[in-house]
Each structure stands twice: as C-alpha cells, then as structure tokens.
Protein backbone atom coordinates (compact mmCIF):
# COMPACT_ATOMS: atom_id res chain seq x y z
CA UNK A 1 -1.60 24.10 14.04
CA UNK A 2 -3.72 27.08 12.51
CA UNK A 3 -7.19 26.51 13.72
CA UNK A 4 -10.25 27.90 11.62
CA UNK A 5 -11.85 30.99 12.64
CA UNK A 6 -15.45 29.23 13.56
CA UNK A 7 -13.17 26.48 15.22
CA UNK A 8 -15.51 25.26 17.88
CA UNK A 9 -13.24 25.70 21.51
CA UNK A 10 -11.18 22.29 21.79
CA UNK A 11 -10.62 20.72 25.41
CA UNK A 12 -7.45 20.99 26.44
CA UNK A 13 -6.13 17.89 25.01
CA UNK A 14 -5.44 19.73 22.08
CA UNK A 15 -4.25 23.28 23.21
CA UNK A 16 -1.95 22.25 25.99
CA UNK A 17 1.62 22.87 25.51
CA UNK A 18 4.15 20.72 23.85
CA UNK A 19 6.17 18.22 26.10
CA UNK A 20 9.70 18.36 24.70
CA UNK A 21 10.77 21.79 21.97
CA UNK A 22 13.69 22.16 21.53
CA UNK A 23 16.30 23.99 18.90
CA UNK A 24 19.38 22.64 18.01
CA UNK A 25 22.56 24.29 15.44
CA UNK A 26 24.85 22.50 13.40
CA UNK A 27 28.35 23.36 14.20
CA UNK A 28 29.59 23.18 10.85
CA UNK A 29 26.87 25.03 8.36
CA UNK A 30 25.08 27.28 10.71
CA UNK A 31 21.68 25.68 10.01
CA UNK A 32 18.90 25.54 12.85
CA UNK A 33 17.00 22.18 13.02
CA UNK A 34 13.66 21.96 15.51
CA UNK A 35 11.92 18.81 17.28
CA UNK A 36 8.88 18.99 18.98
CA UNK A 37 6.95 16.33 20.91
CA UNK A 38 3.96 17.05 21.04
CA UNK A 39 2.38 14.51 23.63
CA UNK A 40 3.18 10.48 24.19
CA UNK A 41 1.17 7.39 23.93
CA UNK A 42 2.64 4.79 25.77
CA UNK A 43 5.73 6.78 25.78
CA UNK A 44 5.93 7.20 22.00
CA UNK A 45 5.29 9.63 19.75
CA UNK A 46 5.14 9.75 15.75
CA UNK A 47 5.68 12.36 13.08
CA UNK A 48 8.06 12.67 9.92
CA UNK A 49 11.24 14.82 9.47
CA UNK A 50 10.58 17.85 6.83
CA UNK A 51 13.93 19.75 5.44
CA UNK A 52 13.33 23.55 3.96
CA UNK A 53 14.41 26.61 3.71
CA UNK A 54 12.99 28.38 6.01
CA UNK A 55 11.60 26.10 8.25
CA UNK A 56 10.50 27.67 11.69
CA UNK A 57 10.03 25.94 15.71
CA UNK A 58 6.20 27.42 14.96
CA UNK A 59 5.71 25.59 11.92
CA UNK A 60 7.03 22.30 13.25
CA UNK A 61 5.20 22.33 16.70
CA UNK A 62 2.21 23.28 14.38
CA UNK A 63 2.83 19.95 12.60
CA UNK A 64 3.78 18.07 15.93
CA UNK A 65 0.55 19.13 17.06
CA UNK A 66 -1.32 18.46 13.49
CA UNK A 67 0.19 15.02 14.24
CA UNK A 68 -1.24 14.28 17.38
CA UNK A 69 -4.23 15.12 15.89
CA UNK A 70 -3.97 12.62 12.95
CA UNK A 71 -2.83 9.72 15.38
CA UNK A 72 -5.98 10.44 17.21
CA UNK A 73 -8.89 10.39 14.50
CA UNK A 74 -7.24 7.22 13.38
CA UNK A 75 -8.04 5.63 17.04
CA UNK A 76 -9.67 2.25 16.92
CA UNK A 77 -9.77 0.27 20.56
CA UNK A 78 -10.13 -3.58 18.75
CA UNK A 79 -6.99 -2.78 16.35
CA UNK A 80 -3.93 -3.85 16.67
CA UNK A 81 -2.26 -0.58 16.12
CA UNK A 82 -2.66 1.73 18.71
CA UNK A 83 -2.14 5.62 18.17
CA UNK A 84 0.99 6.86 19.01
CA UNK A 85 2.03 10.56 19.99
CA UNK A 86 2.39 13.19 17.78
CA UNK A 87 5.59 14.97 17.24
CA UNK A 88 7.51 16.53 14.42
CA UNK A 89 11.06 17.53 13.34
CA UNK A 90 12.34 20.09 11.09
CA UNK A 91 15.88 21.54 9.66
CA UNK A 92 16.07 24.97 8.42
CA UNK A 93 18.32 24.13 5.24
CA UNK A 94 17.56 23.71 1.26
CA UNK A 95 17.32 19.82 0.46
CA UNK A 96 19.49 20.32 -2.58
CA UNK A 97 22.06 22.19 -1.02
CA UNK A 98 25.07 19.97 -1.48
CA UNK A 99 25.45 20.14 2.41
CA UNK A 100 22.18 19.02 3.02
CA UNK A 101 22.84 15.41 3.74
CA UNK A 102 25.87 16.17 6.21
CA UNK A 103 23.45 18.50 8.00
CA UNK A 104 20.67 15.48 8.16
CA UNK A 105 23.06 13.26 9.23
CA UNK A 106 24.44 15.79 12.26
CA UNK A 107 20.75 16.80 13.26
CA UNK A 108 19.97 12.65 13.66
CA UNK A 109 23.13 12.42 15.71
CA UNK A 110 22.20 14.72 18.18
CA UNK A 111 18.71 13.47 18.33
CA UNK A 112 19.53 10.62 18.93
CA UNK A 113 18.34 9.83 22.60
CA UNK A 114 14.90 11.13 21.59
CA UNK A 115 14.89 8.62 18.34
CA UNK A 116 15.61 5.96 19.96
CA UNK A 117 12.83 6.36 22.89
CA UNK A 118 10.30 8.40 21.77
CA UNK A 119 10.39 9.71 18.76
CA UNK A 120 9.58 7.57 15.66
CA UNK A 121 10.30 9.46 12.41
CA UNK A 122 10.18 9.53 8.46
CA UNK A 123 10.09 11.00 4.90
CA UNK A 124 8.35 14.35 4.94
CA UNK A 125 8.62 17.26 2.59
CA UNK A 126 12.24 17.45 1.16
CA UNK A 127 13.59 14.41 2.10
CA UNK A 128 12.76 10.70 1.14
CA UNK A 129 12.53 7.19 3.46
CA UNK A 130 15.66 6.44 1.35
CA UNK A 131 17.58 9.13 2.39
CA UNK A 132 16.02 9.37 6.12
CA UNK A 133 16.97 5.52 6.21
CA UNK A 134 20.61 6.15 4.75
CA UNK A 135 21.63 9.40 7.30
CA UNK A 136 19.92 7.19 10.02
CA UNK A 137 22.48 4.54 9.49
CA UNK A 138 25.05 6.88 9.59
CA UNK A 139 24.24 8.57 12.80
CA UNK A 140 24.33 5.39 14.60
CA UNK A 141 20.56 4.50 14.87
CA UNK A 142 19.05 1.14 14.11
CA UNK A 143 15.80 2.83 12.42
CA UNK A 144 14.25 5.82 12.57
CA UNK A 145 11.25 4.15 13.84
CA UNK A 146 13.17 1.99 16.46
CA UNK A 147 11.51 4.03 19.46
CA UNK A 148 8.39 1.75 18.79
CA UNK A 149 10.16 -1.65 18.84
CA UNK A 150 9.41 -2.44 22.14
CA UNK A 151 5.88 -2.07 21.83
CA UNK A 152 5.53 -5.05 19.11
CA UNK A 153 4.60 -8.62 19.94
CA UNK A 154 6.90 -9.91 17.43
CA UNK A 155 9.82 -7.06 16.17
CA UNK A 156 11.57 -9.31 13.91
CA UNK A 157 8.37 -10.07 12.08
CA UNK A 158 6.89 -6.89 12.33
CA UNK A 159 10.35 -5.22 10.59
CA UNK A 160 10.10 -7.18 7.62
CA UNK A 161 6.70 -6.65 7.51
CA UNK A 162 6.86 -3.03 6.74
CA UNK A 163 10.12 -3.89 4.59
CA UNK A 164 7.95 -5.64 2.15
CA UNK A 165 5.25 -3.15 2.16
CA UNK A 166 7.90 -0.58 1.16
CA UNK A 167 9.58 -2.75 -1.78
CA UNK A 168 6.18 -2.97 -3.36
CA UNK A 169 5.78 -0.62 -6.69
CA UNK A 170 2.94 -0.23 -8.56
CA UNK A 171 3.42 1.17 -12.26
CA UNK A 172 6.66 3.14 -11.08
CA UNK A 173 5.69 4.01 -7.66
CA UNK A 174 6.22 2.64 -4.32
CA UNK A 175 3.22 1.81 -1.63
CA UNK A 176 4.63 4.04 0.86
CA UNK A 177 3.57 7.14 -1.38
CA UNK A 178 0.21 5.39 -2.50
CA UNK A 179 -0.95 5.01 0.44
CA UNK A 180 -0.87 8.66 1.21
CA UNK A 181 -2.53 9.98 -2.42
CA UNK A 182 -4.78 6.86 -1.93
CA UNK A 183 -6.03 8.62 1.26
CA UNK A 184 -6.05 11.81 -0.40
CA UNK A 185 -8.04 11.22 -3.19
CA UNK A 186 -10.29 9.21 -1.62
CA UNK A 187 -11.26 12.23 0.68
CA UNK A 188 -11.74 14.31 -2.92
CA UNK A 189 -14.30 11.62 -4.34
CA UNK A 190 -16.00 11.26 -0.82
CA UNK A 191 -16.69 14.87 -1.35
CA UNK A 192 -17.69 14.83 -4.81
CA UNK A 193 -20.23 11.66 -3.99
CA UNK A 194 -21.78 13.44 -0.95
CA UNK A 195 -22.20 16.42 -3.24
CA UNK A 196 -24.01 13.94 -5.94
CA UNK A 197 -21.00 15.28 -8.66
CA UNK A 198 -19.66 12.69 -11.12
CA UNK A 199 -16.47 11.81 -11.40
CA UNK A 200 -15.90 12.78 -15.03
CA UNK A 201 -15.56 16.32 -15.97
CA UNK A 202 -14.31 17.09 -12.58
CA UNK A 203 -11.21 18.68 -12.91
CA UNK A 204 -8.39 19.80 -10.81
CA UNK A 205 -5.28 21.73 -10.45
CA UNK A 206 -2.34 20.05 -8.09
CA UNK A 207 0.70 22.53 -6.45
CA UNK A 208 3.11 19.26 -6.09
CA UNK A 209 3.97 16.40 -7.96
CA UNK A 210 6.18 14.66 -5.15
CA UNK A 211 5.67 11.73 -2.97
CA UNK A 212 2.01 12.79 -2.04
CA UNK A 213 0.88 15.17 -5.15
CA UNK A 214 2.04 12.59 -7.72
CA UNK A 215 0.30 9.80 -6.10
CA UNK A 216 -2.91 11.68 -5.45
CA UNK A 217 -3.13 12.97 -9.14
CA UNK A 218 -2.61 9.46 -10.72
CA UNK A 219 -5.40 7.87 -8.16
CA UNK A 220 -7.80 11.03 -9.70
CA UNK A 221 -6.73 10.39 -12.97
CA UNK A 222 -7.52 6.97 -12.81
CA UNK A 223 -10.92 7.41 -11.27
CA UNK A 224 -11.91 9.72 -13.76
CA UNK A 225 -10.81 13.08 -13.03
CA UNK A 226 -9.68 15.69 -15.92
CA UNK A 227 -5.92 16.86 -13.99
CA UNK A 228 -5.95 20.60 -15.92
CA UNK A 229 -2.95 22.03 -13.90
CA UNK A 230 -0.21 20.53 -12.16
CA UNK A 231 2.66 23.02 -10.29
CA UNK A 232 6.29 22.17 -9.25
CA UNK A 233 9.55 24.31 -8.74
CA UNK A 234 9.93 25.39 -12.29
CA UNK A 235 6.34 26.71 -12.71
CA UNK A 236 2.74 25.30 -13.52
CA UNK A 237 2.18 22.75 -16.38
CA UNK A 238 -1.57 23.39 -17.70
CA UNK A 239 -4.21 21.99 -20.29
CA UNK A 240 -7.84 22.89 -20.27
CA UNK A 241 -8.25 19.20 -21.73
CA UNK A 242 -6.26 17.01 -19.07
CA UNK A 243 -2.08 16.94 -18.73
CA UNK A 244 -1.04 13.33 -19.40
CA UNK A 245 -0.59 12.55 -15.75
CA UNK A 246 1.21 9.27 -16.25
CA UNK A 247 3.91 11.13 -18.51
CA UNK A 248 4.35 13.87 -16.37
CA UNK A 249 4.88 11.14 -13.15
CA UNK A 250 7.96 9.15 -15.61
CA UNK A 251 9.60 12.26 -15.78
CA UNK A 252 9.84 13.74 -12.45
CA UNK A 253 13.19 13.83 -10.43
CA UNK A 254 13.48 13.06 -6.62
CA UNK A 255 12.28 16.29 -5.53
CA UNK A 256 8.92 16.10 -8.07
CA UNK A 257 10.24 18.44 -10.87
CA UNK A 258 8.91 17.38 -13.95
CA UNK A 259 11.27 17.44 -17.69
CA UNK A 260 9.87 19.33 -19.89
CA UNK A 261 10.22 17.32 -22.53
CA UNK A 262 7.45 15.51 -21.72
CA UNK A 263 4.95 17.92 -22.30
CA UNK A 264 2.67 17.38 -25.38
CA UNK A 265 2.05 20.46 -28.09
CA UNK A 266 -1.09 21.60 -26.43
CA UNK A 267 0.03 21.96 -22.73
CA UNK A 268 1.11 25.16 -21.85
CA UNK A 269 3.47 26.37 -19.17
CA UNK A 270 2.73 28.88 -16.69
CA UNK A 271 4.22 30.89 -13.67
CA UNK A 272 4.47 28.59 -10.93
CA UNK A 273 1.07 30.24 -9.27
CA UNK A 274 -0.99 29.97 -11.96
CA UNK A 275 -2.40 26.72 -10.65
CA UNK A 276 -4.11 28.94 -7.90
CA UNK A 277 -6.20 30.32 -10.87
CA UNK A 278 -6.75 26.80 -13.06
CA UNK A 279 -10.49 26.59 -13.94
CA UNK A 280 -10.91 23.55 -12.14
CA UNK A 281 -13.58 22.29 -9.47
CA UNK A 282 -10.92 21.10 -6.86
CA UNK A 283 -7.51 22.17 -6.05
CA UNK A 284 -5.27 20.35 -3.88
CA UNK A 285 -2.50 22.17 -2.29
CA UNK A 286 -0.06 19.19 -2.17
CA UNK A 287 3.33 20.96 -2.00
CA UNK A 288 4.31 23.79 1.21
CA UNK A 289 2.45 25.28 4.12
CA UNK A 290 1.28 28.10 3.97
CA UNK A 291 0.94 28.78 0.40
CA UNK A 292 -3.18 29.70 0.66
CA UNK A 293 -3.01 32.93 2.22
CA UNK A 294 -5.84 35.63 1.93
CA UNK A 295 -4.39 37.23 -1.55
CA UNK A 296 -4.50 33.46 -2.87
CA UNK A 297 -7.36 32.78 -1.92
CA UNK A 298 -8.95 36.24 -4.00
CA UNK A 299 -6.87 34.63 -6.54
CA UNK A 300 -8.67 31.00 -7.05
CA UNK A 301 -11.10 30.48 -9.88
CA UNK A 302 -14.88 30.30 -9.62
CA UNK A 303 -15.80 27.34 -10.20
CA UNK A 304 -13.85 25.80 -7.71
CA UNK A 305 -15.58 24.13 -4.81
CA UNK A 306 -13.25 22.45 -2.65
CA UNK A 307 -9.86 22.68 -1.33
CA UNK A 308 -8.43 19.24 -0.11
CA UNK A 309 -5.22 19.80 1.93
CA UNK A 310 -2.84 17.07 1.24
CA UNK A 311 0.51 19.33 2.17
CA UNK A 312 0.21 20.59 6.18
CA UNK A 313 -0.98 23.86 6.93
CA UNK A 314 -1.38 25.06 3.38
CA UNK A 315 -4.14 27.44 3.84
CA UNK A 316 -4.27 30.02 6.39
CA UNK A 317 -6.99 30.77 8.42
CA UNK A 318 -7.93 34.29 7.03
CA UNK A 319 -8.22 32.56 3.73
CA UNK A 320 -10.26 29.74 5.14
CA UNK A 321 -12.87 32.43 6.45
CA UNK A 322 -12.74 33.68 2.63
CA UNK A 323 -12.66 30.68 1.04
CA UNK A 324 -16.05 29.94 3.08
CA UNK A 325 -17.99 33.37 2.08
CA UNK A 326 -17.07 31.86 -1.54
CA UNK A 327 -18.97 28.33 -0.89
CA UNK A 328 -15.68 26.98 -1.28
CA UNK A 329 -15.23 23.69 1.28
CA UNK A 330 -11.71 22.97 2.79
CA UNK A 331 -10.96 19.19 3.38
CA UNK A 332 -8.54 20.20 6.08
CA UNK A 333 -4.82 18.23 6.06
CA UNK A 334 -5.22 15.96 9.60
CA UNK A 335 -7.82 13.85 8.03
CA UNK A 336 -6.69 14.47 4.17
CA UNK A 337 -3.28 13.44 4.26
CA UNK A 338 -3.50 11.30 7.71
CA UNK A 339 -3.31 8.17 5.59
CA UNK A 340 0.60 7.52 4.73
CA UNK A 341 1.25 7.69 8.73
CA UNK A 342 -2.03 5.36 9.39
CA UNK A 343 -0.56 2.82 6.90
CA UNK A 344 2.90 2.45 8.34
CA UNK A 345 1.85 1.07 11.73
CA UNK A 346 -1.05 -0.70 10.09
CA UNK A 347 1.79 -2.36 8.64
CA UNK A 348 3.95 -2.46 11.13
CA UNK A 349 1.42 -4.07 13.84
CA UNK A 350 -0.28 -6.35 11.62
CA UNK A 351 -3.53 -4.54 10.92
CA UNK A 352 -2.69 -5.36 7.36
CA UNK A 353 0.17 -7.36 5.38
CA UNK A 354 2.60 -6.30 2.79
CA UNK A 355 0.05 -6.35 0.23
CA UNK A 356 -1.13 -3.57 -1.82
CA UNK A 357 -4.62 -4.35 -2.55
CA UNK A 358 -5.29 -5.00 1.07
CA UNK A 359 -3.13 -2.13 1.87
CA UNK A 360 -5.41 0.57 -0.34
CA UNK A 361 -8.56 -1.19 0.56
CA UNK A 362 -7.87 -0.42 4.38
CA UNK A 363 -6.84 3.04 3.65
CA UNK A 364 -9.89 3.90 1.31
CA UNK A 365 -12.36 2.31 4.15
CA UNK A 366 -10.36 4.17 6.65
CA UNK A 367 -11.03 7.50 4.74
CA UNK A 368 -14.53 7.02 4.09
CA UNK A 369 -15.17 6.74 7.44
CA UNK A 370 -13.21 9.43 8.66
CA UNK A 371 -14.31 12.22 6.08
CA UNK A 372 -18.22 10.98 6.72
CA UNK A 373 -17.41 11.49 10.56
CA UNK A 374 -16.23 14.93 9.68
CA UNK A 375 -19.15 16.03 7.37
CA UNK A 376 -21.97 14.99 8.98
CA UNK A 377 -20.02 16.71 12.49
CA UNK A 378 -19.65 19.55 10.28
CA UNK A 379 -23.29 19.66 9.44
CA UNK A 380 -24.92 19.12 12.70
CA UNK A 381 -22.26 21.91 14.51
CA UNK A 382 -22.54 24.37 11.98
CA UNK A 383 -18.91 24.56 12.00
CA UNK A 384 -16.38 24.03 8.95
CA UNK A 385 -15.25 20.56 8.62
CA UNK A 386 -11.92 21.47 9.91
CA UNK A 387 -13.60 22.41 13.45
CA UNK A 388 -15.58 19.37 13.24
CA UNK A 389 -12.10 17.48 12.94
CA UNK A 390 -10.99 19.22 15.91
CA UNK A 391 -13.86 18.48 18.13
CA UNK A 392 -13.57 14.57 17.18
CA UNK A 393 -10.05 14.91 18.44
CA UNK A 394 -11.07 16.84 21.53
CA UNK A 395 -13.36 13.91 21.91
CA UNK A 396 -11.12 10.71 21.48
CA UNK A 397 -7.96 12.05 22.95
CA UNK A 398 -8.63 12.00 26.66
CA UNK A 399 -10.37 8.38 26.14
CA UNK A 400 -6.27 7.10 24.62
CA UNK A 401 -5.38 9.02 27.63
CA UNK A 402 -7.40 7.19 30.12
CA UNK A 403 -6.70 4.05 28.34
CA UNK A 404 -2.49 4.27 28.21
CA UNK A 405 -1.98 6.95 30.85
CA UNK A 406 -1.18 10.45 30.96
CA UNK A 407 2.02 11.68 29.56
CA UNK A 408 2.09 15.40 30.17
C-alpha cells in the first residue's frame, strides 16, 4: 500500500514481505488473476476478491497489505472476533465481459487449497457476494469464507448467523453494503464534528454509486448532507442544489450505473471527471484506485476540505503531499472503508446478531473510535492522519503476534 510522504517509519510488521504471491493464467481466455497473503492470524487471513481490467500483483499485494492493516486497527483483546490476516485476490479481466464468470469460476478452482485454509474471501470491486457465492459453488468450495470455520465455537450457528445478516434490506439495500457506507460516512461526520462544521450545507461529490458509494451517499443524505455530484461509468450526474440520492440509488444496475431517466430537469450531466471539480466541501473517492493522482488533485475545487477514501488506494501519494499544501485532509481508506470487513466477523463470531440497528450502532461506535484514535495521533505526531494510521498498526500488530504466534 502507497504510504504518505510524511509517513512516520513503520516497524517491520508492516513492511515485511508478503507470505504467499503468486500469479496464476486461465487456460482458456488468457487472463492473469493474482493472490497475495499478506500475513496469518491463527493461520488465517482475510481480504475480498476485486475483478478489473487492468488489475496488477502490485495493486493487489498493496490491498493484501492495506488489509492487514484494517484487521489490525480493528483489534480488540475482550471481543469475540479476533483479527484475522490480511490478504487479497485479484483477476485481470472486465466484469462485464461475457467470459467473466467462467474466468471467476477457473481462478476459484485453482485457488482452491488456499480458500479452503487460509484465505477467507468476498465481494470487492466488480464482483458481488452473489456472484462470489455462486462461482464458489461451482468450483467445488463450501464458502468462500470456509478457511475460518474451524476457528468458531459453534459453525452451524455462526453460518446462519451471517446468513441472516446478509438477507436483511433496508429501503432497497442489503446490510452487507450498509455496513460499509455506514462506516464511511460516519468517518465524514466525525470529521466535520471535530472541525465544529454542521451537517447541513455540507456538500459533496461521490466517484461511485456501487456497493460502498451508494450506501455512503444515502447515510450523508440522510444526515443532512447536500450530495451535488455523483460519478459512475457513463459520466458525472451534478446539481448545485442536491441530486435526489434515493432516485438515483432505484435506478442503478449491478455494477452502480445509474438510468438516466431518473434525472430531474435541473441536474446536469457531466464528463465522468467532473466530480473531481464539484464545488463541494468533501469528496469521496468511492469507485477505483488510483484515480487521485497529482493532475487531479490541481484539479479539485477550493472549497473542498477533506478527502475520505472509501475505494483502496485512490489517491496517490504525490497528490496527498499536494492535497496537504492545500489544507485539504485525507481520511485515508484502512480506517474509512475498514467497516464492511469488521462487520462480517462481528457477525460471524457473535460480536453482534443479525440485526441492523445493532449492526450500524457497532459499526458507527467502532468508527468513532477509530477516526478519534487517528486524529488526535495525527495531531500529537505532526504527521497526516494516514501516518498516524500506520503507526497504530505498527503498534498493535506485534501485540496479535505475541498473542496467536508468528506466522512469517
């Protein structure tokens, strides 16, 4: 993972080399697909499976690592869930190719071994649970989490557990994606209540309107926010006066694209980098990595004042040291976006039921702490939050090491 430039110097819990990379090719297509174990907990490791174009072995032992990172901050000795590992997979291959789910289901066949010990996987960008679930089946795995199973006290009961947490909606949408634009936008209005700004007339532009951009613009909308711009894969949806953020969720397809047809008279549509430039106060890169690079960053508006990374790795370091000059704060992704991962083995261990109130109440409490932690780090280092992060990590990862042993 990208480090800031004023990163203070981690230990080398988090710099040491990965324990398992590997590269594999699908016979048929041509396409390269990457997994990379980062480190183990108890001989487990966690971290979702992202399908793109493009998709590099850097960028997905830059997530693996992100992971481990994530697992970490969320450390709490009298829980029941205990960090796992981080790790990461990746496939090199368009999601809506029409090959696409033949190539998932050959990449999950020949990781299999590693699924079903030590890797525990998921939706990430591209693909859904649904679909992860589905190719899962098909490549002869029980789940794509079953490398944990032997580390629950009850795995029958623990199953179902998370299956009811996942069959719960909410106005259209499922509590797997809350959970992770909960966490999101409760990192944005910690922020904004440090800073003493209210709530309304705060506005903000979104580049995503998938599983964890939708979510994270309705739980801003609904606390009050004014959503200006909102981006997807046709182009950027804008309106000084607030987009209708419920309409605009009702008409998205699987991948987030939103039908235009449900665009009022007023709201305008824009190239699809326009929301870089939305006059807006906070901007939340939701979507790819990488998409905040130094010419962005030039790019993005002047009354901005924070950047909260709910995608991974959206915003390069040379644009972080720019962003910075500018007074502009980044909320950086392992701590912004660490809630959907937190919430599944919550779940899954019993920290909380298959209820959503009690679900979103653990992961806004969780938040709270975790971007206070950061700040107030921040503040007495010097540092940008993002180093602060890192150094909490540094701290807390040798002390899950002590506890469960040594993996690498």
């Amino acid at each position: 993972m990208a480090d800031s430039p004023d990163s203070a110097t981690p230990d080398s819990a988090t710099t040491a080399s990965p324990l398992v990379q590997l590269t594999w090719t699908d016979h048929v297509t041509g396409c390269a697909g990457y997994l990379v174990v980062d480190r183990l907990v108890r001989g487990v490791s966690s971290g979702g499976l992202r399908m793109r174009a493009g998709c590099t072995l850097d960028e997905v032992a830059g997530l693996a690592r992100g992971m481990s990172m994530k697992e970490a901050l969320h450390y709490d000795p009298e829980a029941r869930y205990i960090p796992l590992g981080g790790a990461k997979g990746g496939i090199d291959c368009d999601p809506r190719d029409p090959r696409a789910y033949g190539v998932l289901v050959r990449y999950l066949r020949a990781m299999r071994p590693y699924v079903e010990h030590m890797w525990t996987t998921g939706e990430d960008l591209g693909l859904t649970q649904d679909l992860v679930d589905l190719a899962a089946a098909e490549a002869g795995l029980v789940s794509s989490i079953q490398a944990v199973y032997p580390l629950l006290d009850d795995e029958a009961a623990a199953v179902k557990r998370l299956a009811d947490a996942f069959a719960i909606e909410i106005d259209g949408i499922g509590l797997g994606e809350l959970a992770g634009g909960c966490g999101v936008a409760e990192a944005a209005l910690a922020a904004l209540d440090r800073a003493g700004r209210p709530y309304a007339g705060t506005r903000v532009s979104i580049q995503g309107l998938g599983t964890m951009g939708g979510a994270t613009a309705r739980f801003l909308a609904r606390a009050g926010l004014t959503v200006v711009a909102v981006a997807d894969l046709k182009g950027t949806m804008a309106n000084p006066s607030g987009l209708d953020v419920e309409a605009l969720l009702a008409a998205r397809d699987t991948f987030g694209v939103v039908n235009r047809a449900a665009l009022r008279p007023d709201d305008r549509e824009l190239p699809g980098d326009a929301w870089l430039e939305a006059d807006a106060e906070i901007l939340v890169p939701a979507a790819v990595s990488y998409c905040v690079d130094a010419a962005a960053a030039e790019r993005i508006g002047e009354h901005c004042s924070w950047i909260v990374e709910a995608a991974n790795m959206p915003v390069l370091p040379e644009a972080e040291q720019l962003l910075a000059a500018r007074d502009i704060t980044v909320l950086p992704d392992v701590v912004v976006n660490s809630a959907t991962n937190a919430w599944w083995w919550w779940t899954l261990f019993g920290d909380v039921d298959a209820d959503a109130d009690e679900a979103l109440a653990r992961v806004r409490g969780s938040m709270r702490l975790l971007v206070a932690q950061m700040l107030d780090r921040a503040a007495r280092d010097g540092s940008s939050p993002r180093a602060a992060a890192h150094a909490i990590v540094a701290e807390r990862l040798p002390v899950i090491n002590e506890r469960f042993g040594w993996y690498r």
